[in-house]
N, C-alpha and C. Protein backbone atom coordinates (compact mmCIF):
# COMPACT_ATOMS: atom_id res chain seq x y z
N UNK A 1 0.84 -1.17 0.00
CA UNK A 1 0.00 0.00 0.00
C UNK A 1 0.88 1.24 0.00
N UNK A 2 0.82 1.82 -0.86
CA UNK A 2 1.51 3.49 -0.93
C UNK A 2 0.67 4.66 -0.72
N UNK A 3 -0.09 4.51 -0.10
CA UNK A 3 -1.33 5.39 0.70
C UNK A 3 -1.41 6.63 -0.13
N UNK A 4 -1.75 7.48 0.59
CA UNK A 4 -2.33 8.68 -0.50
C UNK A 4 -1.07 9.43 -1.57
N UNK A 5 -1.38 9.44 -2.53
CA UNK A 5 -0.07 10.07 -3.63
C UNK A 5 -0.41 11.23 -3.98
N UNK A 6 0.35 12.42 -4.42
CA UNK A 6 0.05 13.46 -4.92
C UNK A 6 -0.20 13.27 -6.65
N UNK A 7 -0.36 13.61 -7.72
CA UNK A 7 -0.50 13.43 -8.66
C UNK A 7 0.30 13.12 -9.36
N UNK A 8 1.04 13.29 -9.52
CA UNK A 8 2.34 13.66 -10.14
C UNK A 8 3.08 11.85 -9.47
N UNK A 9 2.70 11.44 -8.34
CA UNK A 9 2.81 9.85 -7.59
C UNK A 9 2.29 8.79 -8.58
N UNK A 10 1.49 9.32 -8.67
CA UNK A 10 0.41 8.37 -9.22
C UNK A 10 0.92 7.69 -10.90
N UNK A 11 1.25 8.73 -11.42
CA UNK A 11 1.57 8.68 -12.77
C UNK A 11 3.00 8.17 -12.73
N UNK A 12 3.77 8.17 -12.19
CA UNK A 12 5.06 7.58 -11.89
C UNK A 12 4.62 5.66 -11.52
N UNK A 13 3.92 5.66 -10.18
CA UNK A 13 3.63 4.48 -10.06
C UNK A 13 3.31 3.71 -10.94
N UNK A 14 1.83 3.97 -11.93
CA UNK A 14 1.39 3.36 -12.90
C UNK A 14 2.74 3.02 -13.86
N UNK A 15 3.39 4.42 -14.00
CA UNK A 15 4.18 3.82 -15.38
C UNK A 15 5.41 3.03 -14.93
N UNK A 16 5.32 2.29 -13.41
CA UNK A 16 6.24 1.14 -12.96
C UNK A 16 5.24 0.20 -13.81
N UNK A 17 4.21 -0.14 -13.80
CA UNK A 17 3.42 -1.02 -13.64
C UNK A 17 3.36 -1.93 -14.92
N UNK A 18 2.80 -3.21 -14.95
CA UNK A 18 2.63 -4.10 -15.97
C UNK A 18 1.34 -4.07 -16.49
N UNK A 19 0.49 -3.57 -15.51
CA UNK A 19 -0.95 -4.04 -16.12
C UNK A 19 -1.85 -2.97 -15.29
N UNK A 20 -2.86 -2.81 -15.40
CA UNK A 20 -3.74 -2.38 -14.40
C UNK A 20 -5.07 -3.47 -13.91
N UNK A 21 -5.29 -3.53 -13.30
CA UNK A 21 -6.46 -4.64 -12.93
C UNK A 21 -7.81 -3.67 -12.50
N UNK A 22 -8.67 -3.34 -13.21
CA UNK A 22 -10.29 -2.69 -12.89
C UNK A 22 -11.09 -3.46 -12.28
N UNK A 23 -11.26 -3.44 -11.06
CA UNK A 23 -11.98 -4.36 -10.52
C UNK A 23 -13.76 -3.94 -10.18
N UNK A 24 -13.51 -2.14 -9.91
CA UNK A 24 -14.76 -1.35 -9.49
C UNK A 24 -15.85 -0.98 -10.79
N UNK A 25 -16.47 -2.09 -10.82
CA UNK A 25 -17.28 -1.99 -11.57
C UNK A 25 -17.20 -2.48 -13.55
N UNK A 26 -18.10 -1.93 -14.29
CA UNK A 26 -17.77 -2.20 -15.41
C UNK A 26 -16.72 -0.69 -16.22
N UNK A 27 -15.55 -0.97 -17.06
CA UNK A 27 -14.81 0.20 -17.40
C UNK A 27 -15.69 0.71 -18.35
N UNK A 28 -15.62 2.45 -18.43
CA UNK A 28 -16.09 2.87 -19.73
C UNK A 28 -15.23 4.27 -19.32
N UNK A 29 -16.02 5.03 -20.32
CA UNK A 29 -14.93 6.57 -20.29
C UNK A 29 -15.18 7.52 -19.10
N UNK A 30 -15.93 6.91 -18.19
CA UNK A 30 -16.36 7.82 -17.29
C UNK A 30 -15.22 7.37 -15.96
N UNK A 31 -14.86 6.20 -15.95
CA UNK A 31 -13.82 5.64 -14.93
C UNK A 31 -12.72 6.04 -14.84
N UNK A 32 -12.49 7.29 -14.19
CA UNK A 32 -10.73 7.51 -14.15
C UNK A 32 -9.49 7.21 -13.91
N UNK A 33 -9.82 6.34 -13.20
CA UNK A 33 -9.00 5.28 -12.55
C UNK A 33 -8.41 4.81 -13.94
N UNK A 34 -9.22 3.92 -14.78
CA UNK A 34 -9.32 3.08 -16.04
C UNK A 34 -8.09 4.28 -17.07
N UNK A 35 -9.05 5.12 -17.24
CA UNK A 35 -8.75 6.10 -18.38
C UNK A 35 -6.65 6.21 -17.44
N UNK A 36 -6.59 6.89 -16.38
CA UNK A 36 -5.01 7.07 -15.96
C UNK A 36 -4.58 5.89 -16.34
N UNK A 37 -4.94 4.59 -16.28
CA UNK A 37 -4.22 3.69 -16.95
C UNK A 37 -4.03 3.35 -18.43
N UNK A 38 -4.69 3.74 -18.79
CA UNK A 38 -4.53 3.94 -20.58
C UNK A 38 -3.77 5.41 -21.06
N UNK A 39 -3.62 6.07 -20.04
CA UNK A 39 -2.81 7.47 -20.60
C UNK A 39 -1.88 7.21 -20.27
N UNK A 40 -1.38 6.13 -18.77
CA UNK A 40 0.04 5.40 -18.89
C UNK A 40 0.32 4.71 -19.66
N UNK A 41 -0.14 4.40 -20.73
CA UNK A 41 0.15 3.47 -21.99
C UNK A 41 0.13 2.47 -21.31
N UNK A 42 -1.11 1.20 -20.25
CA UNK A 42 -0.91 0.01 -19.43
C UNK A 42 -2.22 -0.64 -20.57
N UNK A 43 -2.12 -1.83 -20.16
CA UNK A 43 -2.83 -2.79 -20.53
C UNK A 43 -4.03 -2.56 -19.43
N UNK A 44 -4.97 -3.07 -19.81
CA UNK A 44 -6.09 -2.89 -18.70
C UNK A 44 -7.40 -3.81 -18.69
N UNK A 45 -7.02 -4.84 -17.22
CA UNK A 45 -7.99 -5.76 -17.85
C UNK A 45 -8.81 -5.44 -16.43
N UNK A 46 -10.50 -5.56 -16.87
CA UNK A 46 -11.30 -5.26 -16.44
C UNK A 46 -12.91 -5.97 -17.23
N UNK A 47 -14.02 -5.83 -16.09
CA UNK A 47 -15.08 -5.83 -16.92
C UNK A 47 -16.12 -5.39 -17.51
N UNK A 48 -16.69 -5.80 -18.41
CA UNK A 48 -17.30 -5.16 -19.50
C UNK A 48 -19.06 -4.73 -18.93
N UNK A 49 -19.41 -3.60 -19.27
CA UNK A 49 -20.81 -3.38 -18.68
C UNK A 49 -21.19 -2.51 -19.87
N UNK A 50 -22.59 -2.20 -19.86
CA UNK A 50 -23.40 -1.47 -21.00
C UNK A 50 -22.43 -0.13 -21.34
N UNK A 51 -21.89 0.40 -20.23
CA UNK A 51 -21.44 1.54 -20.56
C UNK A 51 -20.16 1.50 -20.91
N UNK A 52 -19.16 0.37 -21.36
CA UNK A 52 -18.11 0.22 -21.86
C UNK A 52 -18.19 0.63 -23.43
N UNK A 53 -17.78 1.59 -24.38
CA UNK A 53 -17.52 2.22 -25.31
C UNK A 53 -16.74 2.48 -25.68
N UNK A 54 -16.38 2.86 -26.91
CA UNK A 54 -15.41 3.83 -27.68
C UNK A 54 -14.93 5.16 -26.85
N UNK A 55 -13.74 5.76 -26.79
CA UNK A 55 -12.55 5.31 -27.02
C UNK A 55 -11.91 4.19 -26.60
N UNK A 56 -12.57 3.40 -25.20
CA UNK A 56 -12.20 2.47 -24.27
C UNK A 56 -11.91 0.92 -24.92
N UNK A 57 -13.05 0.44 -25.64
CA UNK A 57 -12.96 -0.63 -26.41
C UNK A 57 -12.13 -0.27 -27.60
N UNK A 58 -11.82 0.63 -27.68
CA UNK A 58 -10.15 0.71 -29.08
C UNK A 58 -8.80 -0.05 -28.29
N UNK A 59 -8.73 0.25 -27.24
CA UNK A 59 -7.58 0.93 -26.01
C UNK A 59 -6.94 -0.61 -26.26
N UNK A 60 -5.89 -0.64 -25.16
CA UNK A 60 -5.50 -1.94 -25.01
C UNK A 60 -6.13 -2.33 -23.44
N UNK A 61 -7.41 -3.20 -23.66
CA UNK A 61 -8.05 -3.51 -22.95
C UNK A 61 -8.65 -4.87 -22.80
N UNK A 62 -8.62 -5.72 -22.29
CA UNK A 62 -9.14 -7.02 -21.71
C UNK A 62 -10.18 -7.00 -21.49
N UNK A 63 -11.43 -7.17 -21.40
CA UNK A 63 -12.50 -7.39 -21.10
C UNK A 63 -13.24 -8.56 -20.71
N UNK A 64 -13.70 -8.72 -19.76
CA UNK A 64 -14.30 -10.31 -18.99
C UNK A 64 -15.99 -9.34 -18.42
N UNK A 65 -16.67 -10.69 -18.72
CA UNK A 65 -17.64 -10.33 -18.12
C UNK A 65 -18.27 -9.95 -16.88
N UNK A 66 -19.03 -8.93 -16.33
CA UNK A 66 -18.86 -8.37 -15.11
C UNK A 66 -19.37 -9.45 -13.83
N UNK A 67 -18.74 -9.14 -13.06
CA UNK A 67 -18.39 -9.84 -11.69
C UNK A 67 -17.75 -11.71 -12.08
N UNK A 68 -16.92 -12.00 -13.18
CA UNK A 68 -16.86 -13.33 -13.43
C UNK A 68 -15.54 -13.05 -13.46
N UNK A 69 -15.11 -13.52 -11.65
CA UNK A 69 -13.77 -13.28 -11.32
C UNK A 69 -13.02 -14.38 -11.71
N UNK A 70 -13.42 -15.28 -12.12
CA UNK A 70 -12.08 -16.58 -12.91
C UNK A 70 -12.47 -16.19 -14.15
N UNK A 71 -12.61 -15.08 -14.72
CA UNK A 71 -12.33 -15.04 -16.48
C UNK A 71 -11.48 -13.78 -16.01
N UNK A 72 -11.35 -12.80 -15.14
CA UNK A 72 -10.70 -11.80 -14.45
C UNK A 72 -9.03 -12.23 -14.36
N UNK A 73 -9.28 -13.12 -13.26
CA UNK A 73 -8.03 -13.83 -13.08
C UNK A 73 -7.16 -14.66 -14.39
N UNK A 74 -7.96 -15.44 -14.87
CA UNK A 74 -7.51 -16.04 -16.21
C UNK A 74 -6.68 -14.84 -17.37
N UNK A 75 -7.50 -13.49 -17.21
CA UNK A 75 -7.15 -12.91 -18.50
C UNK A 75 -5.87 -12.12 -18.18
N UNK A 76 -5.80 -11.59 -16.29
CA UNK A 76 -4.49 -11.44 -15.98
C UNK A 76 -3.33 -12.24 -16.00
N UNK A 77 -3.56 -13.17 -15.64
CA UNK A 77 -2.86 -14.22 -15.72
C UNK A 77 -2.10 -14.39 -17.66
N UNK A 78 -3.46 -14.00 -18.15
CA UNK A 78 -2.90 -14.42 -19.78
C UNK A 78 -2.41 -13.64 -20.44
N UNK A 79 -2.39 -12.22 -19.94
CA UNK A 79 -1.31 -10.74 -20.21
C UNK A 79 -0.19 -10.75 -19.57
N UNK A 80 -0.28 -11.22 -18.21
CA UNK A 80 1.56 -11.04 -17.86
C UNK A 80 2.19 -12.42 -18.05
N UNK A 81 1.39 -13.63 -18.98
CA UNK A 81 2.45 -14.49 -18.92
C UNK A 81 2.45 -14.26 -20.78
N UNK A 82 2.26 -13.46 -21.28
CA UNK A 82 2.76 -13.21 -22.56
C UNK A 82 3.30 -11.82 -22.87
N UNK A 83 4.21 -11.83 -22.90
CA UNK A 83 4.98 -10.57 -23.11
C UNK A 83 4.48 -9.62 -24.45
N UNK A 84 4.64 -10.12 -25.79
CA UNK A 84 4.53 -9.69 -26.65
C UNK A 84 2.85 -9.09 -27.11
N UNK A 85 1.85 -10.00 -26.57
CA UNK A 85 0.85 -9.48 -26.42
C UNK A 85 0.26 -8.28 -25.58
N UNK A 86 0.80 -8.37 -24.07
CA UNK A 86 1.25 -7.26 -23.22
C UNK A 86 1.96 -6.13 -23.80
N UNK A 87 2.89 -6.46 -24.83
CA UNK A 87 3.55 -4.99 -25.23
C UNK A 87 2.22 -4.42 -26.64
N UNK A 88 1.42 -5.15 -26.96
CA UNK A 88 0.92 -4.98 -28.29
C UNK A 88 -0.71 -4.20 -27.33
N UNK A 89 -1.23 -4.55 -26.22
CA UNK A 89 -2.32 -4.23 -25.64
C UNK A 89 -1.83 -2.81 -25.38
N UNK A 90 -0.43 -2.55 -24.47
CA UNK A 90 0.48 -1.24 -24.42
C UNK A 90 0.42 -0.47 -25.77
N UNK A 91 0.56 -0.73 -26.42
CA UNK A 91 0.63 -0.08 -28.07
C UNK A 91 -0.82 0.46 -28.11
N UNK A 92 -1.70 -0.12 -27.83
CA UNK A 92 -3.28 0.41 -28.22
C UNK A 92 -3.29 1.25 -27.43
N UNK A 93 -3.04 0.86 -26.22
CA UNK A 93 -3.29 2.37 -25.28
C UNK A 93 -2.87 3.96 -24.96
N UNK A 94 -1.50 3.41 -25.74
CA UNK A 94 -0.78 4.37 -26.18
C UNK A 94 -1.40 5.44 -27.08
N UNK A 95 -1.32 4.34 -28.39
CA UNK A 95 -2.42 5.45 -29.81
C UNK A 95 -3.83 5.75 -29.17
N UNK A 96 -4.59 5.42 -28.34
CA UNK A 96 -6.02 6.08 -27.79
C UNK A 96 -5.86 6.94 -27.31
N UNK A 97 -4.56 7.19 -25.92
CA UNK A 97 -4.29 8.07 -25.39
C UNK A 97 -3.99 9.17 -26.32
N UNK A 98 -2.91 9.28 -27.27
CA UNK A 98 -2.32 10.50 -28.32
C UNK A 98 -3.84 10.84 -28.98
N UNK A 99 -4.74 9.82 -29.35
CA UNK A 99 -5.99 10.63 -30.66
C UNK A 99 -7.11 11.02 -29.46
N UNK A 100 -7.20 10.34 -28.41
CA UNK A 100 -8.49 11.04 -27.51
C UNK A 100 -8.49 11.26 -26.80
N UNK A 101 -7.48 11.00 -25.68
CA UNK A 101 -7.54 11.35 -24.21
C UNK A 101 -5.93 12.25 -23.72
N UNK A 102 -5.47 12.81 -24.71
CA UNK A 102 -4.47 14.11 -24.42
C UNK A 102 -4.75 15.41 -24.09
N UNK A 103 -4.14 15.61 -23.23
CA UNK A 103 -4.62 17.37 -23.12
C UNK A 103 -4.85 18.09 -24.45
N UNK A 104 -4.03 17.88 -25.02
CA UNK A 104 -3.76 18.17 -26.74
C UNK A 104 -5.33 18.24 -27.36
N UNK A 105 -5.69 17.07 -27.25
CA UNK A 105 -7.01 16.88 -27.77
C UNK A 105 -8.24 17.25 -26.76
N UNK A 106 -8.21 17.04 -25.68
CA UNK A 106 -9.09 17.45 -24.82
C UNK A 106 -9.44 18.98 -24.84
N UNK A 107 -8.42 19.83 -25.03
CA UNK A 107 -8.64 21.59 -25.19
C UNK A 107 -8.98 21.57 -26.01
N UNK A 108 -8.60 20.95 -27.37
CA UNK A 108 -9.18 21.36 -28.32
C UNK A 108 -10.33 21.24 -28.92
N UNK A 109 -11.49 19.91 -28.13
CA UNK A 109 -12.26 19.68 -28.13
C UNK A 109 -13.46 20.63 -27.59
N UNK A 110 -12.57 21.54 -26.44
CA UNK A 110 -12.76 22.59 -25.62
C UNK A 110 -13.65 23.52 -26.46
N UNK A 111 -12.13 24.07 -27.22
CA UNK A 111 -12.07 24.90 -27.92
C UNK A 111 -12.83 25.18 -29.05
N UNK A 112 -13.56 23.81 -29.64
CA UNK A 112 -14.13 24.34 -30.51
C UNK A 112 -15.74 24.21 -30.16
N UNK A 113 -16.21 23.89 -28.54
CA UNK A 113 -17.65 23.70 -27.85
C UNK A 113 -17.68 25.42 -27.92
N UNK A 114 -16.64 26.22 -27.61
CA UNK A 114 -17.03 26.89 -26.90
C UNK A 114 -17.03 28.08 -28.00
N UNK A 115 -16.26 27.92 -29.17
CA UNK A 115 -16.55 28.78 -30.68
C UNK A 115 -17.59 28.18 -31.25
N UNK A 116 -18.34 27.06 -30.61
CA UNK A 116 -20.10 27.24 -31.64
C UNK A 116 -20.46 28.10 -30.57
N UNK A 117 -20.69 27.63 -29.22
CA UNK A 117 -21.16 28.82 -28.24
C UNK A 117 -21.65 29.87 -28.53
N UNK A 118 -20.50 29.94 -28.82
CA UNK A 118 -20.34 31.94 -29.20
C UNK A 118 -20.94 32.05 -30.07
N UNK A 119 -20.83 31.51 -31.18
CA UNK A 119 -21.30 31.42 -32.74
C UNK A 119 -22.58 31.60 -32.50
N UNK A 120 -23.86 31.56 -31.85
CA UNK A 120 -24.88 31.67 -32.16
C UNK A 120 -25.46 33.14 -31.39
């Protein structure tokens, strides 16, 4: 346990990390937890609920059905004992992070809510 982290903790820790494991609930874009692990470029296995979507299902993400903790365990188990697949789930999360979930893209998404705004 590394108890409470400042931000700047957090993002260091993760990017020690091999995997992330989502256990709270089903992932979708609303889970931040989920999403910091895909902007660490991690693999992320978790389960799947109605509200699991796009950008999330692009990502490098695992998906098991919700609360079916031996397909949970199985699919961790089947990312850190394959390396190359683990680096290829890393690769997806990577490119989701750069096209949708960058500051980069997030302002600019901003930026253009807030020039229709105006626009009318």
């Amino acid at each position: 346990m590394l108890g409470l982290l400042a931000a700047e903790g957090v993002a260091q820790v993760l990017a020690r990390a091999d995997v992330l494991l989502f256990v709270r609930g089903g992932i979708s874009s609303r889970r931040g937890s989920a999403l910091a692990g895909l902007a660490c470029e991690l693999p992320v296995i978790g389960y799947r609920s109605e509200e699991t979507s796009f950008p999330v299902t692009e990502a490098g993400v695992v998906l098991v059905p919700l609360r079916d903790v031996e397909a949970l365990g199985k699919a961790l188990a089947g990312v850190l004992a394959n390396d190359i697949w683990r680096k290829q789930l890393c690769e997806r999360s990577r490119v989701v992070q750069q096209r949708h979930l960058s500051w980069e893209v997030i302002s600019q998404s901003f930026l253009r809510l807030l020039a229709n705004g105006t626009a009318r």
